[in-house]
Every structure is written in C-alpha cells, then in structure tokens.
Protein backbone atom coordinates (compact mmCIF):
# COMPACT_ATOMS: atom_id res chain seq x y z
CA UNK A 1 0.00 0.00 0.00
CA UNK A 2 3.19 2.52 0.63
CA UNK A 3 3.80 1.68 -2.40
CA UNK A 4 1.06 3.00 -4.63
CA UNK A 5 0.24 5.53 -1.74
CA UNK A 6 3.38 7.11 -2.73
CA UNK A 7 3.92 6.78 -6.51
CA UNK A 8 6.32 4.68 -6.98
CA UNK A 9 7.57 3.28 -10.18
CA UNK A 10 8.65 -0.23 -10.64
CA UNK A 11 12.10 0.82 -10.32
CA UNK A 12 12.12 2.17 -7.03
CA UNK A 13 9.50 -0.52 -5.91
CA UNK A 14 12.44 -2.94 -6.55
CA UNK A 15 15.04 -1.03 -4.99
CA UNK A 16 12.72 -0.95 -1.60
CA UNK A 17 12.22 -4.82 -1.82
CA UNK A 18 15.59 -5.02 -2.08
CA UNK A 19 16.67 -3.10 0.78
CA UNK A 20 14.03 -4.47 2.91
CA UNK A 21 14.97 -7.74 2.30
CA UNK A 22 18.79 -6.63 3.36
CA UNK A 23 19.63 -8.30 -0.08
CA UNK A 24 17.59 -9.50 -3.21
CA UNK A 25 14.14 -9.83 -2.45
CA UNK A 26 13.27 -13.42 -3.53
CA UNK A 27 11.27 -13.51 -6.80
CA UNK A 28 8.50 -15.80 -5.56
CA UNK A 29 7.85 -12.93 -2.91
CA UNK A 30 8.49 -9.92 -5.62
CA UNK A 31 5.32 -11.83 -7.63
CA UNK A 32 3.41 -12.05 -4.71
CA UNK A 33 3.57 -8.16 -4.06
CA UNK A 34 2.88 -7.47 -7.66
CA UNK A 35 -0.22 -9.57 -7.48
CA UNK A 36 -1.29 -7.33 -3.73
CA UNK A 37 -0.21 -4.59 -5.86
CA UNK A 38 -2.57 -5.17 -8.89
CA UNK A 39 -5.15 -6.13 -5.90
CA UNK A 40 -5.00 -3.30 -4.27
CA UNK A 41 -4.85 -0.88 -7.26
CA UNK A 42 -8.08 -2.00 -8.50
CA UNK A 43 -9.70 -1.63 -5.07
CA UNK A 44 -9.00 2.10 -5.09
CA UNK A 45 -9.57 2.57 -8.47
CA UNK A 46 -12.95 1.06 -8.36
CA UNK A 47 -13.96 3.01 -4.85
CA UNK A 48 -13.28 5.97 -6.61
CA UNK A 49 -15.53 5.51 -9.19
CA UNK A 50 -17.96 3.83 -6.62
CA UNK A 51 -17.79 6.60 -4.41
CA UNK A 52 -16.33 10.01 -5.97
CA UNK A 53 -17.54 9.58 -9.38
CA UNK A 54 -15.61 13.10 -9.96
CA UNK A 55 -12.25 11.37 -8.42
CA UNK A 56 -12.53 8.39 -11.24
CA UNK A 57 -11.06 10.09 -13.74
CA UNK A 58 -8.78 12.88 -11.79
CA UNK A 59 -5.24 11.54 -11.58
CA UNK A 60 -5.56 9.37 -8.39
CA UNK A 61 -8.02 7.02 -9.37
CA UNK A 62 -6.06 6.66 -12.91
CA UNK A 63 -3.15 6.32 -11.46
CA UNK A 64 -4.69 3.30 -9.51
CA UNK A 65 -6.25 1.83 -12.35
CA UNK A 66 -2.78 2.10 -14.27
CA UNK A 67 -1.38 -0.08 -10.96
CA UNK A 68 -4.22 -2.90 -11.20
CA UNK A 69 -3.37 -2.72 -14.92
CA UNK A 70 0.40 -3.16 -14.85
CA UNK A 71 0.83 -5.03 -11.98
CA UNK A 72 -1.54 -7.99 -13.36
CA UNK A 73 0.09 -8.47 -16.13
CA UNK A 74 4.00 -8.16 -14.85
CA UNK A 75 2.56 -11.06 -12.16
CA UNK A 76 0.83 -12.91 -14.76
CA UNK A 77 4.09 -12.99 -16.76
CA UNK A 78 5.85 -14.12 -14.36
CA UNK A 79 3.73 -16.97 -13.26
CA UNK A 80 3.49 -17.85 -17.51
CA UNK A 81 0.44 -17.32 -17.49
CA UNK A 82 0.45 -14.04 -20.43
C-alpha cells in the first residue's frame, strides 16, 4: 500500500524490496507483491468511481487503475500465465 500511496515506479519498488529484504528480495515474494499490488490498485480505483464519481477520472483514481493494470500483467508474466 506505501507503495502505490506514494507513486512509486517499478524501479524504485524494486530497490525498496531489495533493501528491505537486506539483499535481493526473492522472486516468488516480488510476484506475490505485484499480485497485492494489482489487488490493491483495483480496489481504489474502483472506490473511486464507486464513491467520488468526480475522483474516477482525476489523476488518483487513474493512477490506480494504471497499478491494477500493470501489476496484473508483470505477475501474470511471471507466473506464464500471459
């Protein structure tokens, strides 16, 4: 949730995991965040068109949907699944 809270791009997402981990953050872990990611995106997204129909389309709610979006499909890829 920091995560998207805070904007981050998949680059410094990485670089977080990493340093939280105190080394490289295991990939089987890195998926499972993407997939919370793409989870969690989509929640917000969707409660902002649920609940502040004026907020779906500011740049809050898109960038949530944008999360859901790529997220899913980076953790789909790497399960080999798309």
């Amino acid at each position: 949730m920091f995560v998207i809270y805070a904007g981050y791009e998949k680059a410094e997402l990485d670089q977080l995991l990493d340093l939280y981990f105190g080394q490289k953050c295991p990939e089987d872990i890195k998926t499972k965040i993407y997939c919370y990611m793409a989870i969690c995106g989509l929640l917000w997204s969707t409660w902002c068109e649920a609940f502040q129909p004026e907020q779906a389309l500011a740049p809050y709610g898109r960038r949530q949907y944008r999360y859901a979006k790529e997220y899913a499909a980076r953790a789909l890829k790497r399960r080999g699944v798309a």
